[in-house]
C-alpha atoms as a PDB file:
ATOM      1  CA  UNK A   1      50.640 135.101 148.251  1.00  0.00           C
ATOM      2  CA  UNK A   2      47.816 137.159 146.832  1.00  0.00           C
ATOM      3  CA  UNK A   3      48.552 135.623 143.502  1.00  0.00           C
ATOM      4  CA  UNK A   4      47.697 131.940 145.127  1.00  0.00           C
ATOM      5  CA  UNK A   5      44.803 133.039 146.646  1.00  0.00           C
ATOM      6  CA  UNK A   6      43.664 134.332 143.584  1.00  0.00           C
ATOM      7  CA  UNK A   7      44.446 131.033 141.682  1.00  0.00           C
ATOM      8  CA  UNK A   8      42.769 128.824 144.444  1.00  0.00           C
ATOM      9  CA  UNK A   9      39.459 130.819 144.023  1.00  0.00           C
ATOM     10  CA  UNK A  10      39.597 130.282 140.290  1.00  0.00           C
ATOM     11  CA  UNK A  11      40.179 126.983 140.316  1.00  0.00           C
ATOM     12  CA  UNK A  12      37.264 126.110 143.115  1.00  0.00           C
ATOM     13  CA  UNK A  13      34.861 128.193 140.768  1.00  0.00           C
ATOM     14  CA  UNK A  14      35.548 126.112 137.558  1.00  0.00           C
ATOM     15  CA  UNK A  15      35.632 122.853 139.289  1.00  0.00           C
ATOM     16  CA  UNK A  16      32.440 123.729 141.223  1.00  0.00           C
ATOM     17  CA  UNK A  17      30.962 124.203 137.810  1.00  0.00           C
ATOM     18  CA  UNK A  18      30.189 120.687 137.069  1.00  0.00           C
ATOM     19  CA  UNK A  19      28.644 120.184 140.429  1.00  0.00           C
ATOM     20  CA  UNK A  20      26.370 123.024 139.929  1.00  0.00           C
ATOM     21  CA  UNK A  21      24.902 121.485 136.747  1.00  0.00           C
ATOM     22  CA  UNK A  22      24.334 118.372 138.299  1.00  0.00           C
ATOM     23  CA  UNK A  23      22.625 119.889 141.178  1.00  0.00           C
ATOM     24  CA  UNK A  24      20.345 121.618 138.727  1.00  0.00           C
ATOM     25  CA  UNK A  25      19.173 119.135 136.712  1.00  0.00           C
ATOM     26  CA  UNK A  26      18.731 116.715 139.806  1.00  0.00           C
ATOM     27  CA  UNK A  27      16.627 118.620 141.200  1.00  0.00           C
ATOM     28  CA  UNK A  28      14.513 119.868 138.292  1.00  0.00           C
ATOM     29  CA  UNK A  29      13.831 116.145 137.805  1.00  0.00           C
ATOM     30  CA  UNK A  30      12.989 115.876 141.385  1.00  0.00           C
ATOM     31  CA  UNK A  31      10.559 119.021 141.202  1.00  0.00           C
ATOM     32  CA  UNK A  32       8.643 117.698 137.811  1.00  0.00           C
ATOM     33  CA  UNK A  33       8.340 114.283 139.110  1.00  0.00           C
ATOM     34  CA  UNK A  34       6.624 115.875 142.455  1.00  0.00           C
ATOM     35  CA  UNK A  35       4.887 118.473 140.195  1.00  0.00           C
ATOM     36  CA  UNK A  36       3.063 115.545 138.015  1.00  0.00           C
ATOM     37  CA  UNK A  37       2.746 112.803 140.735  1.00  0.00           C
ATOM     38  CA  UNK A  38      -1.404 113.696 142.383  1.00  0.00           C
ATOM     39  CA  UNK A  39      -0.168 112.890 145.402  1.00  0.00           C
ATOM     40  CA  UNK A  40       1.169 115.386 147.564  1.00  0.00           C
ATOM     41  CA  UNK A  41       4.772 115.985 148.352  1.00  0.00           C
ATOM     42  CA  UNK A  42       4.330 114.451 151.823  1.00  0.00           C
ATOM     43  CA  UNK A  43       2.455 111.464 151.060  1.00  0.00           C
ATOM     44  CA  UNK A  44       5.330 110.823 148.333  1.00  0.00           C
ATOM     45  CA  UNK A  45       7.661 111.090 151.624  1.00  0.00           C
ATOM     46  CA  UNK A  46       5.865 108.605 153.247  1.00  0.00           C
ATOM     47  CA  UNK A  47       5.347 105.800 150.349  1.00  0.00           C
ATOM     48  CA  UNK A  48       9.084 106.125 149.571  1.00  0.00           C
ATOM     49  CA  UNK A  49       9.053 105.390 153.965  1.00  0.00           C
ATOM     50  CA  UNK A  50       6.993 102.585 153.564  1.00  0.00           C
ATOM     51  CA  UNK A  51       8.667 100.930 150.529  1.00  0.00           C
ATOM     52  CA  UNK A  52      12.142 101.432 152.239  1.00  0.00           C
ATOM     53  CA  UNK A  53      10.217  99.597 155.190  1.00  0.00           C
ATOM     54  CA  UNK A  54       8.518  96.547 153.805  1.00  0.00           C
ATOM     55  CA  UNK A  55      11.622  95.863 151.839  1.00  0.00           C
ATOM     56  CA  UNK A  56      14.122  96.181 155.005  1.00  0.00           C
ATOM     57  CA  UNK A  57      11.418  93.897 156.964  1.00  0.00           C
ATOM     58  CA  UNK A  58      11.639  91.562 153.783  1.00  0.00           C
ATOM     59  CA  UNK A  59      15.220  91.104 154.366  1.00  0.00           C
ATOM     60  CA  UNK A  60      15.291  90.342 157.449  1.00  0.00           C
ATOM     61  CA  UNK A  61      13.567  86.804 156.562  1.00  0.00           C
ATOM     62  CA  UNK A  62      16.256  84.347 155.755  1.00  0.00           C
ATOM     63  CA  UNK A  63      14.205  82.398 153.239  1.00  0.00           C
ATOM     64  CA  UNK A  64      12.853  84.891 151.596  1.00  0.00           C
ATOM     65  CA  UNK A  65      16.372  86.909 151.214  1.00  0.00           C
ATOM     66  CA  UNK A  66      17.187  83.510 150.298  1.00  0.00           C
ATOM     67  CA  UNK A  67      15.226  81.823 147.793  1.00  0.00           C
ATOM     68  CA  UNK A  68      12.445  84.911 146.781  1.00  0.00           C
ATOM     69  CA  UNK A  69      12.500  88.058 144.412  1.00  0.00           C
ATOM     70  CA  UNK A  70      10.375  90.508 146.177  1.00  0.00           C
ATOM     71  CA  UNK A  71       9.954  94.151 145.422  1.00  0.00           C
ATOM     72  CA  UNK A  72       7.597  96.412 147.517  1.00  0.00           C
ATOM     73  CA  UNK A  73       5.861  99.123 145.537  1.00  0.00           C
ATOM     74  CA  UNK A  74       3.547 101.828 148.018  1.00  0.00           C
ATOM     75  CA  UNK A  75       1.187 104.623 146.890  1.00  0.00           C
ATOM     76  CA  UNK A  76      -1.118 106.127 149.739  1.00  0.00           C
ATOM     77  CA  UNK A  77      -0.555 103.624 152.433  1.00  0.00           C
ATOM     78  CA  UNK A  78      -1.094 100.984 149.829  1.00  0.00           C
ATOM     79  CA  UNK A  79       1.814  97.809 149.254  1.00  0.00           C
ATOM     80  CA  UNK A  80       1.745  95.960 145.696  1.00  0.00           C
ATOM     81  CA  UNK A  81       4.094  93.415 146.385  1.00  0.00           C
ATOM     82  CA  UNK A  82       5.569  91.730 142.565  1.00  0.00           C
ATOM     83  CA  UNK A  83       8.908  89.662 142.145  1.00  0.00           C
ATOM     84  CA  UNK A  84       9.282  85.801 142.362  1.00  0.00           C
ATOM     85  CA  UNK A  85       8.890  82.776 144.862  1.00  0.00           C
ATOM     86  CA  UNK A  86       9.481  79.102 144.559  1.00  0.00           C
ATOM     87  CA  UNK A  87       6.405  78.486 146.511  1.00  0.00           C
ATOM     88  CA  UNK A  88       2.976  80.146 146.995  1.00  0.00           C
ATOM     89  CA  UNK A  89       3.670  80.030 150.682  1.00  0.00           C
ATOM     90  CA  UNK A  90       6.488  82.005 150.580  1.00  0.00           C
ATOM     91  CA  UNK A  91       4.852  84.544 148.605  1.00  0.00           C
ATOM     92  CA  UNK A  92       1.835  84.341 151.366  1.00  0.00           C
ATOM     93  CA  UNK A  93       4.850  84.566 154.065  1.00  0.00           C
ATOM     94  CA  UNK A  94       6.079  88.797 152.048  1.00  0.00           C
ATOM     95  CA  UNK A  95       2.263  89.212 152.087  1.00  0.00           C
ATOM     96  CA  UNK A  96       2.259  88.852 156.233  1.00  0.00           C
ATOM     97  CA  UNK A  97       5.520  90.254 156.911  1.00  0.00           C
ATOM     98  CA  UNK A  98       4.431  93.371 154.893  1.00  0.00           C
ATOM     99  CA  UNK A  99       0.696  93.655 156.747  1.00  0.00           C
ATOM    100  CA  UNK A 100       3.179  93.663 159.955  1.00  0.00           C
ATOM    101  CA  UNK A 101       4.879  97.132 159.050  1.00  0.00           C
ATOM    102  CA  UNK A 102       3.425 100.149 160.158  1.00  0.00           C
ATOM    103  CA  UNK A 103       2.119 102.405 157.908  1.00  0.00           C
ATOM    104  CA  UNK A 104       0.752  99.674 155.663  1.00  0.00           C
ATOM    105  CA  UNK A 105      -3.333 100.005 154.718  1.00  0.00           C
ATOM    106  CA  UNK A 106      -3.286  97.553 152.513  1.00  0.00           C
ATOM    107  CA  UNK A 107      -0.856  94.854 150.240  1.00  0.00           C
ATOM    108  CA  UNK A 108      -1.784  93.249 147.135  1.00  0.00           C
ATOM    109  CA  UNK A 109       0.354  89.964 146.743  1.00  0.00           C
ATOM    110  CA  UNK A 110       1.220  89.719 143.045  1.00  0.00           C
ATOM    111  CA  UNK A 111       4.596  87.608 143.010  1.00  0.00           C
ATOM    112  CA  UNK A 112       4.503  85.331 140.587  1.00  0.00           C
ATOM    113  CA  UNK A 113       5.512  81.612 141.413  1.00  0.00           C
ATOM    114  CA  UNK A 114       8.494  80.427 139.653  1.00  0.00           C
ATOM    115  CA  UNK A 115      12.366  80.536 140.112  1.00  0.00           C
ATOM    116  CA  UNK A 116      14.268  83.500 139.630  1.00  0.00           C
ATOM    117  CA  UNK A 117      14.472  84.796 136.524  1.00  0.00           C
ATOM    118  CA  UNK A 118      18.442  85.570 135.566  1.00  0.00           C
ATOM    119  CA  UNK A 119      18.190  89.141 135.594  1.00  0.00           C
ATOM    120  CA  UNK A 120      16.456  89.336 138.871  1.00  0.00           C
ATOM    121  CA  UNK A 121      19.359  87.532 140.567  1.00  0.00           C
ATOM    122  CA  UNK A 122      21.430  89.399 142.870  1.00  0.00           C
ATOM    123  CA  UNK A 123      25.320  90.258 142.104  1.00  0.00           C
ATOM    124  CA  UNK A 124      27.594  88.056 144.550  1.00  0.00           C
ATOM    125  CA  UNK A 125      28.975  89.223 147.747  1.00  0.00           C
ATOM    126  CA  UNK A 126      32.767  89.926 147.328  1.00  0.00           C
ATOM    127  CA  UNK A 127      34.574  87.486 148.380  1.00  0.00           C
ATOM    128  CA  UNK A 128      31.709  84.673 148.940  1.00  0.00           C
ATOM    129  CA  UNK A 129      31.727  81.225 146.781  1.00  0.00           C
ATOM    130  CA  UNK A 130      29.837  81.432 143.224  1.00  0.00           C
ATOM    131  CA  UNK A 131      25.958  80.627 143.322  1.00  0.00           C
ATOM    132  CA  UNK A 132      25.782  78.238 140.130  1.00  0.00           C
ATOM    133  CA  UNK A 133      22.605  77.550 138.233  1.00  0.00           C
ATOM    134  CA  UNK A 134      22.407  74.654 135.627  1.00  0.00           C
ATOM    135  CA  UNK A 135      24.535  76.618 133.171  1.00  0.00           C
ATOM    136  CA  UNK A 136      27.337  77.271 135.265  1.00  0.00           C
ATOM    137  CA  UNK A 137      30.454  75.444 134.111  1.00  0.00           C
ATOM    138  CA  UNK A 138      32.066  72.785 135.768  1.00  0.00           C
ATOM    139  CA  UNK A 139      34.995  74.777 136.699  1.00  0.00           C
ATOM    140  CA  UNK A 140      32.866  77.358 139.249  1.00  0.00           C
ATOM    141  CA  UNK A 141      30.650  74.750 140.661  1.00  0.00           C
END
């Protein structure tokens, strides 16, 4: 019995190893990114609050889930808003919906009008039909 014991401790400690590493270097990337970022450790708190925010009000609008690229950047209160829209009044529409969240000072609307670019499109929901472009083949559309 002792002997298991003993081996079950042994084993936890080596496989714990790896997890230990990680742990380290996570968070010494965590601490020098706070430690060079002039902002203080709350106000980093609350941008990363505010960009989690915006983004989750962005969402929420069909259209702009829909046919928009829209990331929300925030430092001190303040939302750049960059991606792309089909239409400069969808880009106008992120700009409101992102004045509407509290918290935000300020947004700076600098999404480009144009489609999509390929690598900004989203990955397919499992199990929904294919979203073809002009290149899709025949076959998928």
């Amino acid at each position: 019995m002792k002997l298991k014991a003993t081996f079950a401790v042994l084993s936890s400690a080596l496989l714990l190893q790896g997890c230990i590493a990680g742990v380290v270097v996570g968070s010494a990337a965590v601490a020098t990114k706070s430690a060079t970022d002039p902002r203080s450790v709350g106000t980093q708190v609350d941008d990363g609050t505010l960009e989690a925010r915006v983004e989750n009000a962005l969402s929420k609008d069909q259209q702009l889930k829909k046919d928009a690229r829209v990331v929300a950047t925030a430092y001190q209160g303040k939302v750049l808003l960059t991606g792309q829209s089909p239409s400069t009044d969808l880009a106008a529409r992120a700009k409101q919906i992102a004045m509407g969240v509290e918290g935000t000072a300020e947004v700076y609307n600098e999404i480009a009008k144009g489609r999509q670019s390929a690598s900004a499109l989203r990955p397919p929901i499992p199990g929904s039909p294919p979203r073809c472009a002009r290149s899709c083949s025949p076959a998928t559309r």
